[in-house]
Protein backbone atom coordinates (compact mmCIF):
# COMPACT_ATOMS: atom_id res chain seq x y z
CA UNK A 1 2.50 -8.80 -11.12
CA UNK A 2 5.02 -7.89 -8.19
CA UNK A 3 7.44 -4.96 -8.82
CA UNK A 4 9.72 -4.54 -6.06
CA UNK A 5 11.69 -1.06 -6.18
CA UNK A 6 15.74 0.03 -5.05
CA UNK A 7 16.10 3.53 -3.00
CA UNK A 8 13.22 3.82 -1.47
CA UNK A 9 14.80 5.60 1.70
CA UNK A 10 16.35 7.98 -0.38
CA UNK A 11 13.96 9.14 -3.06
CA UNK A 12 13.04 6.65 -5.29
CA UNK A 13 15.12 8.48 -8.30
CA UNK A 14 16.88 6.02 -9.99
CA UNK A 15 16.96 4.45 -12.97
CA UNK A 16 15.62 1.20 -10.16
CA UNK A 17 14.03 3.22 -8.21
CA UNK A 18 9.68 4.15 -8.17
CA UNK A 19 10.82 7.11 -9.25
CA UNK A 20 11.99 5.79 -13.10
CA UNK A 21 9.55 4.65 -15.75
CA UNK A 22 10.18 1.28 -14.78
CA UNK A 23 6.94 0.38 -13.90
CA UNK A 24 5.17 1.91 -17.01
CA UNK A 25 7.13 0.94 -19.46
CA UNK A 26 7.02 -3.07 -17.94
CA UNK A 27 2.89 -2.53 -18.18
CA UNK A 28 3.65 -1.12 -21.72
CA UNK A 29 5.63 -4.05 -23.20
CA UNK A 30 3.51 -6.70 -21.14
CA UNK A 31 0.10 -5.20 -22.85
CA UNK A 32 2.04 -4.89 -25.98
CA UNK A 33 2.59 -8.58 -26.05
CA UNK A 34 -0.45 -9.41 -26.16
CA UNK A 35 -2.44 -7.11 -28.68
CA UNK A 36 -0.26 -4.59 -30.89
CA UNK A 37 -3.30 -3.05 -32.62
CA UNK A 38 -5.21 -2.43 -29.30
CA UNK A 39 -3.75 0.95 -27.84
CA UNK A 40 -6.16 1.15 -25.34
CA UNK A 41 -5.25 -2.28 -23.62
CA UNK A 42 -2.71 -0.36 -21.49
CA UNK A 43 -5.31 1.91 -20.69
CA UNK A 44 -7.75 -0.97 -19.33
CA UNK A 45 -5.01 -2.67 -17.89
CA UNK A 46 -3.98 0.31 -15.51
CA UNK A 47 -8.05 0.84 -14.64
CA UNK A 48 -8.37 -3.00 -13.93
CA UNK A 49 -4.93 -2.90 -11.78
CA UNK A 50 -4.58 -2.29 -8.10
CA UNK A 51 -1.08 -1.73 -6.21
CA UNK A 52 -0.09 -2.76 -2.63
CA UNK A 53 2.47 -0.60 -1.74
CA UNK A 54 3.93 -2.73 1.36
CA UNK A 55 6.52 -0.97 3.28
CA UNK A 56 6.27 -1.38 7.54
CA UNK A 57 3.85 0.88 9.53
CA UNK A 58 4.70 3.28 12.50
CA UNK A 59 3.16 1.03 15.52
CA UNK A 60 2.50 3.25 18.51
CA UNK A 61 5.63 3.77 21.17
CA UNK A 62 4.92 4.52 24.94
CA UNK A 63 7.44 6.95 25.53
CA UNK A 64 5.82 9.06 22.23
CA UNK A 65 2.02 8.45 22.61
CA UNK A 66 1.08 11.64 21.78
CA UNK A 67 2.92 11.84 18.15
CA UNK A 68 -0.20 9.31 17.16
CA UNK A 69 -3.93 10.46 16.17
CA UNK A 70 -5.64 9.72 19.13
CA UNK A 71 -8.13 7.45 17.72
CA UNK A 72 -5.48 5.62 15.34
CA UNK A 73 -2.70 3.76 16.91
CA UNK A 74 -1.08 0.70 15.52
CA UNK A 75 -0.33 -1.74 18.03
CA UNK A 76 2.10 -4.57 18.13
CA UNK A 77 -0.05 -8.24 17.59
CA UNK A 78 -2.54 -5.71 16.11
CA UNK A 79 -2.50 -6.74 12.64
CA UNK A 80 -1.81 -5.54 8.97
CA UNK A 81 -2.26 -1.28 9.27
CA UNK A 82 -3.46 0.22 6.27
CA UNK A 83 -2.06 4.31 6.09
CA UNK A 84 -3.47 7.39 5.51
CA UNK A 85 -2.46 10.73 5.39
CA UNK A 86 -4.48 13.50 4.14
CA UNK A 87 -1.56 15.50 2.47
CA UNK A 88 -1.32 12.25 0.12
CA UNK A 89 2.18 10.87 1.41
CA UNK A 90 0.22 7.52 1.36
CA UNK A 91 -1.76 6.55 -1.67
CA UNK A 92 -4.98 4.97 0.41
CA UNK A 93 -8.04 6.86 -0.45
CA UNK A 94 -11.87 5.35 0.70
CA UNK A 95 -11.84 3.00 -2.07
CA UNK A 96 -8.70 0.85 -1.64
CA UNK A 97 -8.95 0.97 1.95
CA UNK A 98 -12.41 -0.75 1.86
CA UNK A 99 -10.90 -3.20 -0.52
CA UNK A 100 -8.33 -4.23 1.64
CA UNK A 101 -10.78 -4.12 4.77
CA UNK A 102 -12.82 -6.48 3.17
CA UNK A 103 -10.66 -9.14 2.19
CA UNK A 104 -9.28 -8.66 6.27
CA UNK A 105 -13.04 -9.23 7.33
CA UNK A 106 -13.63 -12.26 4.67
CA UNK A 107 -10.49 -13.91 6.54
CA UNK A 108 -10.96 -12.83 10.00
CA UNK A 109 -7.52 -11.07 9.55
CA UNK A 110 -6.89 -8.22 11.77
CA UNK A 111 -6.50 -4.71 10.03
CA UNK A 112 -5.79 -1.78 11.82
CA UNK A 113 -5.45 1.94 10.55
CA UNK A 114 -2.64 4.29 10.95
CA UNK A 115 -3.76 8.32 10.09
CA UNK A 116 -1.08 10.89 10.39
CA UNK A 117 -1.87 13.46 12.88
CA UNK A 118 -2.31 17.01 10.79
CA UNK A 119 -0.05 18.87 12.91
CA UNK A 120 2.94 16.23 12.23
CA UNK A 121 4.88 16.10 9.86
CA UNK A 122 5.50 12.81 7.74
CA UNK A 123 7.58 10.39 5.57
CA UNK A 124 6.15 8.46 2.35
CA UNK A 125 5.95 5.48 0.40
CA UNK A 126 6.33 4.19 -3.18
CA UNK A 127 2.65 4.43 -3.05
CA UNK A 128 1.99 8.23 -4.30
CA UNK A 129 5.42 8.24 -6.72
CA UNK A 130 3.41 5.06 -8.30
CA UNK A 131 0.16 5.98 -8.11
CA UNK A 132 0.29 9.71 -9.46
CA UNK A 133 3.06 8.37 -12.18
CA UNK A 134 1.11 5.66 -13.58
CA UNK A 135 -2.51 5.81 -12.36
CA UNK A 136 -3.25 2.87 -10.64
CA UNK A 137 -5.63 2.70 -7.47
CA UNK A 138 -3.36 2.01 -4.71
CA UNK A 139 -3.68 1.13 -0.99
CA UNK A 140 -0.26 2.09 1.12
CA UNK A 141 -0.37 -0.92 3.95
CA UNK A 142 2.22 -2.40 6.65
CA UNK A 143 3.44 -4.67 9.26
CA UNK A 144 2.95 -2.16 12.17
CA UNK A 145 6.85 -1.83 13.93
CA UNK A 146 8.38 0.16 16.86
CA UNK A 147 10.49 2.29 16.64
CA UNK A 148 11.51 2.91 12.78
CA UNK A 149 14.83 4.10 11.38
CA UNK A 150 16.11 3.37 15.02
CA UNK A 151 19.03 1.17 16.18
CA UNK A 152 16.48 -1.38 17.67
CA UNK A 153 13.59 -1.94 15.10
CA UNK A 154 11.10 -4.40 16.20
CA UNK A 155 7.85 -5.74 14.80
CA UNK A 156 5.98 -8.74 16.28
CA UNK A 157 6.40 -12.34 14.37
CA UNK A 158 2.40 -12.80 14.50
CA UNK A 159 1.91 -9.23 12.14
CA UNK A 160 4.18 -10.49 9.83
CA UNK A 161 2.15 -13.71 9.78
CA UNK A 162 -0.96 -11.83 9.50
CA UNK A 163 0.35 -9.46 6.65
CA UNK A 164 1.09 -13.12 4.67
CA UNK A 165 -2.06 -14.17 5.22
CA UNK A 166 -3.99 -11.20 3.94
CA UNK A 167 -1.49 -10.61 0.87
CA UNK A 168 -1.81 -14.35 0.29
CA UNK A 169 -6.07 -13.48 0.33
CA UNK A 170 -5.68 -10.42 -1.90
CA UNK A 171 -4.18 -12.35 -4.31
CA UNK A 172 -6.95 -14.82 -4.26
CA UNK A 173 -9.75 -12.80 -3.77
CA UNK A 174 -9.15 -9.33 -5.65
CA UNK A 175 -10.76 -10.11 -8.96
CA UNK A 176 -13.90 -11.00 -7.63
CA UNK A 177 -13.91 -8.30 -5.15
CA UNK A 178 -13.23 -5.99 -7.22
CA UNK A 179 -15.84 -6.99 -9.70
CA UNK A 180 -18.38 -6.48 -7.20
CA UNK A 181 -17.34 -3.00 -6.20
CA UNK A 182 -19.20 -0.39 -8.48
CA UNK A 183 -17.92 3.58 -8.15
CA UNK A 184 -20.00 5.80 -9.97
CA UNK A 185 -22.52 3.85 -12.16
C-alpha cells in the first residue's frame, strides 16, 4: 500500500494530512474486507506492516559543516540517507534501519546515514505522527539535498535514481527479509 499525505510542512493536521485517522481507518476497512469475524486481522496486519516515510534528507553544505554530526554527513552522489534522531523526530530505530541497509547491500545501492547532532535542534517527518498513531515499524529515509526550504534546492539526479532503485528493491524484497529477521524469540 502507498499513502501519500497533504500538509506536511505545516503540521500534518488535517482531515488529509498524517495527522487525521486517515491511515487507520484505510487499514481498518481494507482488513475488514477481507474477514469481518477476525478482529485481530488489523492487529496482524499493523505487526506484519512496515512504513517508508520518504521525504528528502539534509545533505551536508560547505559553508555550514559544522551543523552536521561529525561522523554523519550526507553527501550529494552519496546515496539514499536513512535519518535518525534520538529525540524521535524520525521514526528509524535499529530495526528498520538494518532492514533498509540490507536490501541497499543485497543491491549494491548506496545508503548513507544522517544523525541529528544533540545540541541542534530539528524538523520531522510523517514518520513519528504515523508510527506512534498507528503502530507500524517505520524507517524515516531520503534523497540527500542542499540546502532545504531555501530559494535554490538542489539534489543530485543519480540519488534520486538510487532512491528508485532501492524503493523499487524494498518492494521486492521486504517479505522475505522480513521473514528472516527474528526480534525477541
Amino acid at each position: 500500500m502507498v499513502a501519500l499525505f497533504d500538509h506536511e510542512e505545516v503540521g500534518s493536521d488535517s482531515a488529509q494530512g498524517a495527522g487525521s485517522p486517515a491511515m487507520l481507518d484505510a487499514l481498518t476497512r481494507i482488513t475488514g474486507c477481507f474477514n469481518h469475524s477476525n478482529s485481530k486481522l488489523l492487529e496482524k496486519a499493523i505487526q506484519r506492516s512496515f512504513l517508508v516515510s520518504a521525504d528528502m534528507a539534509h545533505a551536508l553544505h560547505p559553508n555550514y559543516m559544522e551543523k552536521h554530526e561529525e561522523n554523519h554527513q550526507p553527501k550529494l552522489h552519496g546515496g539514499l540517507v536513512i535519518k535518525h534522531n534520538a529525540n524521535q523526530r524520525y521514526a528509524t530505530n535499529a530495526m528498520t534501519a538494518f532492514i533498509f541497509r540490507e536490501i541497499a547491500e543485497r543491491h549494491q545501492l548506496p545508503i548513507q546515514d544522517f544523525v541529528v547532532r544533540n545540541d541542534m535542534a530539528c524538523g520531522s517527518t510523517i514518520g513519528p505522527i504515523l508510527a506512534s498513531g498507528v503502530g507500524i515499524r517505520t524507517v524515516d529515509v531520503g534523497a540527500p539535498q542542499l540546502s532545504m526550504h531555501s530559494i535554490r534546492e538542489m539534489c543530485a539526479v543519480d540519488d534520486i535514481s538510487h532512491s528508485y532503485e532501492h524503493f523499487k528493491a524494498y518492494f521486492e524484497e521486504f517479505t522475505e527479509l522480513d521473514n528472516k529477521v527474528k526480534v525477541d524469540c
